[in-house]
PDB file of N, CA and C in Angstrom:
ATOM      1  N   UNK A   1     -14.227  31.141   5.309  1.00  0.00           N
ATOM      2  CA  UNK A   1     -13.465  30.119   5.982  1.00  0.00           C
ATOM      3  C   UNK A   1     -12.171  29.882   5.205  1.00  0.00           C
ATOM      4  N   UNK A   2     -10.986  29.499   5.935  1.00  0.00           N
ATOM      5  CA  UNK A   2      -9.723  29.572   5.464  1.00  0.00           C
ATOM      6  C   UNK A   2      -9.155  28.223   5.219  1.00  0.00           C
ATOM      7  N   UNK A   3      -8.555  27.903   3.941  1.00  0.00           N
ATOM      8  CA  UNK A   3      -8.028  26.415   4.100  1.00  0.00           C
ATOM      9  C   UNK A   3      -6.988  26.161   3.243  1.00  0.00           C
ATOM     10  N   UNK A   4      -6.030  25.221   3.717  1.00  0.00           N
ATOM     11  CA  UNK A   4      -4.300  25.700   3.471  1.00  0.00           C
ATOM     12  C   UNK A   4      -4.542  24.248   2.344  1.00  0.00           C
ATOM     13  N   UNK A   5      -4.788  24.583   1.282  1.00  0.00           N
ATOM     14  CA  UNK A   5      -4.420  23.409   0.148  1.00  0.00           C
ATOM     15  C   UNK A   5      -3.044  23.044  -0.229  1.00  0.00           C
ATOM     16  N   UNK A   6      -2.708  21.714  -0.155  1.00  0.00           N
ATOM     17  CA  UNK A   6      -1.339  21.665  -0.717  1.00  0.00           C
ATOM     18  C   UNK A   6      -1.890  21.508  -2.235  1.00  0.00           C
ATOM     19  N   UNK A   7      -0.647  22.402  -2.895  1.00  0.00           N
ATOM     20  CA  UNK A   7      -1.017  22.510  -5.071  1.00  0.00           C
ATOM     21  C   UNK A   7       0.760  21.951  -4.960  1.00  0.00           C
ATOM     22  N   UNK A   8       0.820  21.236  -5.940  1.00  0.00           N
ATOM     23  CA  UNK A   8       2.832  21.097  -6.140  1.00  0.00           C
ATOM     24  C   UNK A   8       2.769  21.689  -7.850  1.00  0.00           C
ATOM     25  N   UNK A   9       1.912  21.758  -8.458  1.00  0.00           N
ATOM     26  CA  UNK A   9       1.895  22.113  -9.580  1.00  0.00           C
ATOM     27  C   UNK A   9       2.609  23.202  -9.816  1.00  0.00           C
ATOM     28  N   UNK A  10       3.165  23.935 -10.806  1.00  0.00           N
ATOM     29  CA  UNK A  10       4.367  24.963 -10.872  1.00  0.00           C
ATOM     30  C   UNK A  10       3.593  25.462 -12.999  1.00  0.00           C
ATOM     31  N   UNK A  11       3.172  24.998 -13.296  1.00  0.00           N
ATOM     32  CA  UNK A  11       2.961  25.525 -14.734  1.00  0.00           C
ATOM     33  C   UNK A  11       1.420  25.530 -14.879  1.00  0.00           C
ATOM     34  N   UNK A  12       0.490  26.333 -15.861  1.00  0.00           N
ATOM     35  CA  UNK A  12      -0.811  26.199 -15.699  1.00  0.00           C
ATOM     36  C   UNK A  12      -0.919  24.911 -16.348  1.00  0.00           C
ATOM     37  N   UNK A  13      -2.682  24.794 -16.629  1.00  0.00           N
ATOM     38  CA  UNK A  13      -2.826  23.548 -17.771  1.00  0.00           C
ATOM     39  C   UNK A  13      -3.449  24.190 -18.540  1.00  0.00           C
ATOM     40  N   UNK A  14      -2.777  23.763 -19.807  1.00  0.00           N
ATOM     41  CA  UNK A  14      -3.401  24.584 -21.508  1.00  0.00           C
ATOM     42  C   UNK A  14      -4.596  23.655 -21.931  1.00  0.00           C
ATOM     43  N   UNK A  15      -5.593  24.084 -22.505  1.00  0.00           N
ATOM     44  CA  UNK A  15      -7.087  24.047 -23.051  1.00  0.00           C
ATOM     45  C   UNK A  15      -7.225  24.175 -24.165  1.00  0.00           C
ATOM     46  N   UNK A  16      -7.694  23.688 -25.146  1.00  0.00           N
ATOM     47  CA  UNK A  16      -7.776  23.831 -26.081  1.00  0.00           C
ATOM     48  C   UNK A  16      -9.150  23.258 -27.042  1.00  0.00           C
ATOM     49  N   UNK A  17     -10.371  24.173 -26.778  1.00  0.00           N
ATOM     50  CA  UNK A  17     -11.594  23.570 -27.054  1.00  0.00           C
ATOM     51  C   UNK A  17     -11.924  24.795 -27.955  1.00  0.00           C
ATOM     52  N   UNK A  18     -11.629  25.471 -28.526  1.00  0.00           N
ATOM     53  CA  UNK A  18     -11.441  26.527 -29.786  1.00  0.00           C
ATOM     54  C   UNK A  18     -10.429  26.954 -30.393  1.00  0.00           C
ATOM     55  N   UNK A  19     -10.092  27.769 -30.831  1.00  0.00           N
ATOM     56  CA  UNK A  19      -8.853  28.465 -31.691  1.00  0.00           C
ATOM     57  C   UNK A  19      -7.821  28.956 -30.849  1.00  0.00           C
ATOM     58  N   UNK A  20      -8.026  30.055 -30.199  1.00  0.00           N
ATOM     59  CA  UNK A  20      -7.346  30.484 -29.076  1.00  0.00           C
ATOM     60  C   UNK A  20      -7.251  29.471 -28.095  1.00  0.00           C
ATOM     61  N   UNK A  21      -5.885  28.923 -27.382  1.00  0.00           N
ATOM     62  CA  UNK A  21      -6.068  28.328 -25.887  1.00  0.00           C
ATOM     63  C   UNK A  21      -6.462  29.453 -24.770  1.00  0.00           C
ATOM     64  N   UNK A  22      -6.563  28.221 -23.447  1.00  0.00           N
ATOM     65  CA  UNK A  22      -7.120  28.693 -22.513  1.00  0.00           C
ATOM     66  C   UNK A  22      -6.381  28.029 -21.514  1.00  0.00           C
ATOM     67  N   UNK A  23      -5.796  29.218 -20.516  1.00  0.00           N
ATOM     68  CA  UNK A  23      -4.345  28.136 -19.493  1.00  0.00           C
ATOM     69  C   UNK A  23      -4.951  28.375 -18.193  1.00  0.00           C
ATOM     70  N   UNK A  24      -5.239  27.383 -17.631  1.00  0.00           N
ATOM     71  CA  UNK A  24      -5.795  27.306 -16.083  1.00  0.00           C
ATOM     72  C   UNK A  24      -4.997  27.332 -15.401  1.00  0.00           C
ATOM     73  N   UNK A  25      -5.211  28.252 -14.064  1.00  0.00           N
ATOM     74  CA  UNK A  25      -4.260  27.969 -13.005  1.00  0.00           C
ATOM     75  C   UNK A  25      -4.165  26.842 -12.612  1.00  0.00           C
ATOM     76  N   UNK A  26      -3.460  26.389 -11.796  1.00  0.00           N
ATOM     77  CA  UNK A  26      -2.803  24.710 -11.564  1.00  0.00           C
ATOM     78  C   UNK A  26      -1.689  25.321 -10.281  1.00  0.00           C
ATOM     79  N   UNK A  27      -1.328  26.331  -9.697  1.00  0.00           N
ATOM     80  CA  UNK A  27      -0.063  26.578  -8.963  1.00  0.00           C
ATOM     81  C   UNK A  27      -1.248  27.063  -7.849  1.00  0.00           C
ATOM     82  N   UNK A  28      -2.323  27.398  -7.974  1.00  0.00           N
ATOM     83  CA  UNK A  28      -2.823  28.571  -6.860  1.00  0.00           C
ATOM     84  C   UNK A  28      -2.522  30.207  -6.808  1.00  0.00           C
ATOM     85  N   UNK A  29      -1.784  30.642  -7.475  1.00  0.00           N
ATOM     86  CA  UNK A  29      -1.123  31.722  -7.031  1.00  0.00           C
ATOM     87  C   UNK A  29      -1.866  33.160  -7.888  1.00  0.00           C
ATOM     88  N   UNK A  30      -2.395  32.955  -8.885  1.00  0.00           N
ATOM     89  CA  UNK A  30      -3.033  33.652  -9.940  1.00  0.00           C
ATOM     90  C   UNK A  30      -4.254  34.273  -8.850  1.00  0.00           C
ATOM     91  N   UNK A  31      -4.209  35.994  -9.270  1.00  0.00           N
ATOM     92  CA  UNK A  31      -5.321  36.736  -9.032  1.00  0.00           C
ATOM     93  C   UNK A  31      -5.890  36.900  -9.763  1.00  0.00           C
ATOM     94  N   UNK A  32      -6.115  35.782 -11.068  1.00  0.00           N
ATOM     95  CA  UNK A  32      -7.234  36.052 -11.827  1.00  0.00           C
ATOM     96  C   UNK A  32      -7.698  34.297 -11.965  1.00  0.00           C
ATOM     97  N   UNK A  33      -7.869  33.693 -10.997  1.00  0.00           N
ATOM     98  CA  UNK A  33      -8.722  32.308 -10.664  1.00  0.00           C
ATOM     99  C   UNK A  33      -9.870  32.325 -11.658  1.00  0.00           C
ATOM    100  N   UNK A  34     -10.292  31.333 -12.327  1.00  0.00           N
ATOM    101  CA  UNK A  34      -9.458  30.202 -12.517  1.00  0.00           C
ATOM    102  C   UNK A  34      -8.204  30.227 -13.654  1.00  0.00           C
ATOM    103  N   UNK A  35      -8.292  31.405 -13.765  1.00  0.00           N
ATOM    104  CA  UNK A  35      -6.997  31.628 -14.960  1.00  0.00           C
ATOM    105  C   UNK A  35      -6.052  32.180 -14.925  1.00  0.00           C
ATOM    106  N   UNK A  36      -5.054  31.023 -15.133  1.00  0.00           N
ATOM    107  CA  UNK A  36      -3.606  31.859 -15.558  1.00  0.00           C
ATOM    108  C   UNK A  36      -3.346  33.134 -15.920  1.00  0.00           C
ATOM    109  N   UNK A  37      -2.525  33.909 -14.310  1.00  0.00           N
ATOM    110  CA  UNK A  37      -1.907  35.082 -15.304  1.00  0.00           C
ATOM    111  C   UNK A  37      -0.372  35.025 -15.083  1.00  0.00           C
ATOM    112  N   UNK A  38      -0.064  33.938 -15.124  1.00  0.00           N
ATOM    113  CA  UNK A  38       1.789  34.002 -15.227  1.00  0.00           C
ATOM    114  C   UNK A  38       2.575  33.841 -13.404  1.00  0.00           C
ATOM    115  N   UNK A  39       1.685  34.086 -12.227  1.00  0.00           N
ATOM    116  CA  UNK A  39       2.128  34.204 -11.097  1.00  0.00           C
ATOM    117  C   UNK A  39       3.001  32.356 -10.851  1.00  0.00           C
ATOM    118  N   UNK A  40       2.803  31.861 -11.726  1.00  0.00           N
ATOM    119  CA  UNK A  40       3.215  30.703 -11.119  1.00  0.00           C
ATOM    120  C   UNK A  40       5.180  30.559 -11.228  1.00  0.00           C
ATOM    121  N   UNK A  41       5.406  31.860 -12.195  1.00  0.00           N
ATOM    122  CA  UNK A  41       6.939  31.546 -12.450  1.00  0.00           C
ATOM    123  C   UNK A  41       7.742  31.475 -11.185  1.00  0.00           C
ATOM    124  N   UNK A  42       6.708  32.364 -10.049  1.00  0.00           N
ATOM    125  CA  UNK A  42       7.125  32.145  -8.616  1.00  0.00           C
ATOM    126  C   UNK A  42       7.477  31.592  -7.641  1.00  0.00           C
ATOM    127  N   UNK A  43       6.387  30.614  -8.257  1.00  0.00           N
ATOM    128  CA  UNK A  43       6.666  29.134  -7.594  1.00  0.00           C
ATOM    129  C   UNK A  43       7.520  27.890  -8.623  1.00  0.00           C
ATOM    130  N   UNK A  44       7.446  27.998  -9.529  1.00  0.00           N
ATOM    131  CA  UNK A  44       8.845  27.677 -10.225  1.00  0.00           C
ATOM    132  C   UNK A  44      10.152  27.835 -10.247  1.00  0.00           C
ATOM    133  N   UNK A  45      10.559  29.455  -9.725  1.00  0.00           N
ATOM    134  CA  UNK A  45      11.777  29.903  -9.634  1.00  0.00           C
ATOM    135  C   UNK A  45      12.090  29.712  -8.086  1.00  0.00           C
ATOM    136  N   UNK A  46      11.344  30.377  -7.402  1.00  0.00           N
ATOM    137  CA  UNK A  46      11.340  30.577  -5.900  1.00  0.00           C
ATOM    138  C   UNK A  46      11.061  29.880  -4.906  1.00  0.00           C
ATOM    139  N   UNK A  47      10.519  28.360  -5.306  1.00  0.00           N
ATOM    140  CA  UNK A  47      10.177  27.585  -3.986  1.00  0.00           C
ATOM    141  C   UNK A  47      11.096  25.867  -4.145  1.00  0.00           C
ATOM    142  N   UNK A  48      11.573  25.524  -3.218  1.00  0.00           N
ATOM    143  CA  UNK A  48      12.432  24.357  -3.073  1.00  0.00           C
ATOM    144  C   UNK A  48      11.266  23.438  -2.673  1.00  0.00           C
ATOM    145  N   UNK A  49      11.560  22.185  -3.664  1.00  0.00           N
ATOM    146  CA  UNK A  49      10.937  21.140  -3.482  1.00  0.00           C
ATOM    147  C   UNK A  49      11.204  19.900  -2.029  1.00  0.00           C
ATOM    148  N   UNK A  50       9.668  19.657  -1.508  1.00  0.00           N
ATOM    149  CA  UNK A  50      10.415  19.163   0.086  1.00  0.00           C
ATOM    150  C   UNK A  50       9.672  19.958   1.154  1.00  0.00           C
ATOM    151  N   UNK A  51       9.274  21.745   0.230  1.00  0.00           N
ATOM    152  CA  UNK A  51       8.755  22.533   0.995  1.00  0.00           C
ATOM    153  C   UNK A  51       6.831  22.877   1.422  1.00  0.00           C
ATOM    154  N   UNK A  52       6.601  22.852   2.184  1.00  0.00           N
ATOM    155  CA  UNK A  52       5.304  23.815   2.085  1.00  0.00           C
ATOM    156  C   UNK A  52       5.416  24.834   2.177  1.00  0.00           C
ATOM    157  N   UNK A  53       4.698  26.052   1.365  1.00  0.00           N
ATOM    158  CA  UNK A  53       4.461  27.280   1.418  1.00  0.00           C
ATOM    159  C   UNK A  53       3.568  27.890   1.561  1.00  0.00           C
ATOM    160  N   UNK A  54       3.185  29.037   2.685  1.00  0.00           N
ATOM    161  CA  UNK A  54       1.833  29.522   2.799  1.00  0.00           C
ATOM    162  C   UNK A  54       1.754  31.124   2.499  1.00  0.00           C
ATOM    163  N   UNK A  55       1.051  31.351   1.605  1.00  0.00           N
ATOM    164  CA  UNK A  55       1.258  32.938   1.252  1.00  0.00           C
ATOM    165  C   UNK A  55       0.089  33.506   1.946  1.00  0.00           C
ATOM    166  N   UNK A  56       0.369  34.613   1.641  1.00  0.00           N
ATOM    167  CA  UNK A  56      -0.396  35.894   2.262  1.00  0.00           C
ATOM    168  C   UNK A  56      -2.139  36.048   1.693  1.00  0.00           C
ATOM    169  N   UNK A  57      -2.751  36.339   1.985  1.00  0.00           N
ATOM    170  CA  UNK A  57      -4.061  36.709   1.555  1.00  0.00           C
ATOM    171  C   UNK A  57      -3.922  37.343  -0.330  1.00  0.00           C
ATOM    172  N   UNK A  58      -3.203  37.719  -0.456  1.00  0.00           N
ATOM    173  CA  UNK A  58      -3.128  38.289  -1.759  1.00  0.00           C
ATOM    174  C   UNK A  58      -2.215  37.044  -2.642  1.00  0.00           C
ATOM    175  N   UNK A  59      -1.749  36.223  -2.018  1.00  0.00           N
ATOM    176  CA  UNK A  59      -0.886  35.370  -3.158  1.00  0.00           C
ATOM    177  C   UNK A  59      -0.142  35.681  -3.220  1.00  0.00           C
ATOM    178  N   UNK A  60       1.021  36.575  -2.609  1.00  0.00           N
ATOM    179  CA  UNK A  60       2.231  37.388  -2.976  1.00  0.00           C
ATOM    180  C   UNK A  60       3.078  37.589  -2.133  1.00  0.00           C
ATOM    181  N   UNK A  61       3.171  37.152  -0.596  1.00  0.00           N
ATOM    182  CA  UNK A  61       4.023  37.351   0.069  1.00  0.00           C
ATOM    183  C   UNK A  61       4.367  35.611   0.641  1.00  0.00           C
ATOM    184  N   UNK A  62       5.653  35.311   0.713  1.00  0.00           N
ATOM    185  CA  UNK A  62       5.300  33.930   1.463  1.00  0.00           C
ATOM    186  C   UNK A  62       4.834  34.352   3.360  1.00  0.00           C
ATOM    187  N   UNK A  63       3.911  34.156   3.910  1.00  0.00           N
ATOM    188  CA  UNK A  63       4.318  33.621   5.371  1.00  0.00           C
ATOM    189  C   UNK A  63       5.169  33.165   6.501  1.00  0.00           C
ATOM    190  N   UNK A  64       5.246  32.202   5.338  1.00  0.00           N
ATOM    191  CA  UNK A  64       5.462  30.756   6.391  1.00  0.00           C
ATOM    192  C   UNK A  64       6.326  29.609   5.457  1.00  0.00           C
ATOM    193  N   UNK A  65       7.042  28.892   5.926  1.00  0.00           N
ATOM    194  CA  UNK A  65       7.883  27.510   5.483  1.00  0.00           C
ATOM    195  C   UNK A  65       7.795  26.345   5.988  1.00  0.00           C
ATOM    196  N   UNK A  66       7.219  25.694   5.482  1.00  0.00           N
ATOM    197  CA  UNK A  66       7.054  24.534   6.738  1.00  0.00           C
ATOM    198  C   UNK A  66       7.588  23.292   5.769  1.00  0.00           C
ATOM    199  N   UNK A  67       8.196  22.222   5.975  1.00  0.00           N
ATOM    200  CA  UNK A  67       8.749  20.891   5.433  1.00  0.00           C
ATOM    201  C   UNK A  67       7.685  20.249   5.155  1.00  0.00           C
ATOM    202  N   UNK A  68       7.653  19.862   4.353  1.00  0.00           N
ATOM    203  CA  UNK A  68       6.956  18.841   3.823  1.00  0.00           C
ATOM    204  C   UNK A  68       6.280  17.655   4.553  1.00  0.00           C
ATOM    205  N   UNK A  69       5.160  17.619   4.937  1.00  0.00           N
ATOM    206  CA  UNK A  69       4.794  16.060   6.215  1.00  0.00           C
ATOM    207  C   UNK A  69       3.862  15.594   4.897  1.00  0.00           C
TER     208      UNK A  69
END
């Protein structure tokens, strides 16, 4: 089943419960759920605030643009 979450988040969230951190996705866009692999600079660089965006099955193409309701 398919469902269009609004995320506004744009950076992961860093973890830190051992030595090494641990950066969670927070944007949606990462093909490695629940963890950050960097896809979010995408939505940092590339999406105007105001907007909704709906990507593709893979996270990587936009769709669709729709304004913000």
């Amino acid at each position: 089943m398919a469902r269009l979450i609004r995320q506004d988040a744009c950076d992961p969230i860093k973890i830190e419960p051992q030595d090494k951190a641990v950066f969670v996705c927070a944007c949606g866009l990462s093909k490695n759920l629940p963890f950050c692999d960097g896809a979010h600079k995408a939505a940092r660089t590339g999406e105007k605030a105001g907007t909704l965006y709906v990507y593709d099955k893979e996270r990587e193409t936009v769709v669709e643009e729709r304004e913000d309701a």
